[in-house]
Structures are given as C-alpha cells and as structure tokens.
Protein backbone atom coordinates (compact mmCIF):
# COMPACT_ATOMS: atom_id res chain seq x y z
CA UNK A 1 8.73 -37.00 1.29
CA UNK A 2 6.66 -38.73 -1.20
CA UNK A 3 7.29 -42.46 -0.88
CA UNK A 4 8.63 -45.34 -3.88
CA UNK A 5 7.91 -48.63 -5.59
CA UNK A 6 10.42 -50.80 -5.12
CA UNK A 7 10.47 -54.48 -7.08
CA UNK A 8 12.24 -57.43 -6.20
CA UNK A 9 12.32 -60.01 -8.49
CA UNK A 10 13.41 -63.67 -8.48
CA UNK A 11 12.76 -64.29 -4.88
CA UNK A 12 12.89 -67.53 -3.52
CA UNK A 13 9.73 -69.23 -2.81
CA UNK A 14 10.86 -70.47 0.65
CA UNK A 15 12.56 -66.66 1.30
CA UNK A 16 8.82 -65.49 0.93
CA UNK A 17 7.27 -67.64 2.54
CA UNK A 18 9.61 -67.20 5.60
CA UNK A 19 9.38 -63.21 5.60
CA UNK A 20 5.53 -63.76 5.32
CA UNK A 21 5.57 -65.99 7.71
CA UNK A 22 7.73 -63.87 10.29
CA UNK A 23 5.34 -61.01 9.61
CA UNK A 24 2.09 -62.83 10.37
CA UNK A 25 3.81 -63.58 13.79
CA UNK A 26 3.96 -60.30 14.39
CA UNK A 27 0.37 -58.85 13.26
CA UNK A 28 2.17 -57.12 10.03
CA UNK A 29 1.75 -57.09 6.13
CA UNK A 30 4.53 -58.44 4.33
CA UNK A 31 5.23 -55.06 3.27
CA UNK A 32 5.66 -53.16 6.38
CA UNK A 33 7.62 -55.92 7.82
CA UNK A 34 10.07 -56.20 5.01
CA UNK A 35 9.96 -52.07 5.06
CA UNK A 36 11.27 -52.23 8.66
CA UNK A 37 13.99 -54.83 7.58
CA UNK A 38 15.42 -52.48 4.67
CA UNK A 39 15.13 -49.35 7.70
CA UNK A 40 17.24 -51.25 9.85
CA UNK A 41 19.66 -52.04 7.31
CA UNK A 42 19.95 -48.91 6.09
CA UNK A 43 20.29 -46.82 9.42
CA UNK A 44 23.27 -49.35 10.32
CA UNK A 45 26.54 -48.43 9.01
CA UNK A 46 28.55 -50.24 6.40
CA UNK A 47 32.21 -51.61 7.20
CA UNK A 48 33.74 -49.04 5.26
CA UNK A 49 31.65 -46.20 6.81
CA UNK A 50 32.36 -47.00 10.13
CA UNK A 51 36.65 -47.44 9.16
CA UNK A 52 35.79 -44.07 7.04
CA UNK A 53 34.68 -42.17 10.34
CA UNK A 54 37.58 -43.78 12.46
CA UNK A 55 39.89 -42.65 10.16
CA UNK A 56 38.43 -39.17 10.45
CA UNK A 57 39.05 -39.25 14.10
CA UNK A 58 42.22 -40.89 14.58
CA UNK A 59 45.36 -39.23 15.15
CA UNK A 60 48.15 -39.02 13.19
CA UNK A 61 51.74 -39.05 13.92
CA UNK A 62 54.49 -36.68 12.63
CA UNK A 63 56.50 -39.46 11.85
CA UNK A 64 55.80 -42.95 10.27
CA UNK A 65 56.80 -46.15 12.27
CA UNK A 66 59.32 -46.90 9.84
CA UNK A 67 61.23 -43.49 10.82
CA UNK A 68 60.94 -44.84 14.38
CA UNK A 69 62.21 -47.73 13.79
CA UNK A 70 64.86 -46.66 11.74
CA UNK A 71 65.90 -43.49 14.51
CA UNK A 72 65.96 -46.49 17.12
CA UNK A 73 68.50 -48.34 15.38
CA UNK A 74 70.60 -45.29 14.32
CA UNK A 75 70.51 -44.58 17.92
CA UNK A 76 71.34 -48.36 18.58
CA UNK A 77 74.49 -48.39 16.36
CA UNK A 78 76.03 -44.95 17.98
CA UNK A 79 76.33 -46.38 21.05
C-alpha cells in the first residue's frame, strides 16, 4: 500500500509545540508520533459503530412493549 500526504493547516502554535514536545519524550519525529495518534484513533470505533454492531446482535422481540403493555391491561380489565 503506497502511503499519503496529509496537511493540516491552522494548527495552534502551543498544539505543536505540545505534540513535538510529547514526541521528543519519547525518541520520535513529530511525524511518526502524530502517525501513531491518527492509528489509534482510527482502529477505535466510533459511537455509532459500536451502537451499529449492537444493534446487529441484539434480539428482537415478536411483539413491541407497547403490545405488552397493552395485553397486560386487557388481561387486567377481564378479571
């Protein structure tokens, strides 16, 4: 996989200095360290992924909760 350029513009003097400061501290170029930060955020899920796949996986009921509801209190008012 051949890899990209990828700008960012209009960051924050104090942003850069922080992320080249954090990277220093850890023996790496700005670049790779800021790579590894866009890895990480990109291997964890979003919010709607993750509800996406645990709606793929949860079960669903024949009935709704209203029909439930509504069956217990027709049951209720029989009595």
């Amino acid at each position: 996989m051949m890899a990209s350029l990828l700008q960012i513009r209009n960051v924050p003097e104090e942003t850069r200095r922080a992320l080249k400061a954090r990277a220093a501290a850890r023996g790496e170029s700005l670049n790779a360290y800021v790579l590894e930060l866009l890895e990480r955020a990109v291997a964890r899920p979003t919010t709607a992924e993750v509800l996406e796949r645990a709606r793929g996986r949860s079960e669903r009921a024949a009935i709704s909760s209203l029909e439930v509801i509504a069956a217990a209190r027709a049951k209720r008012e029989r009595r």
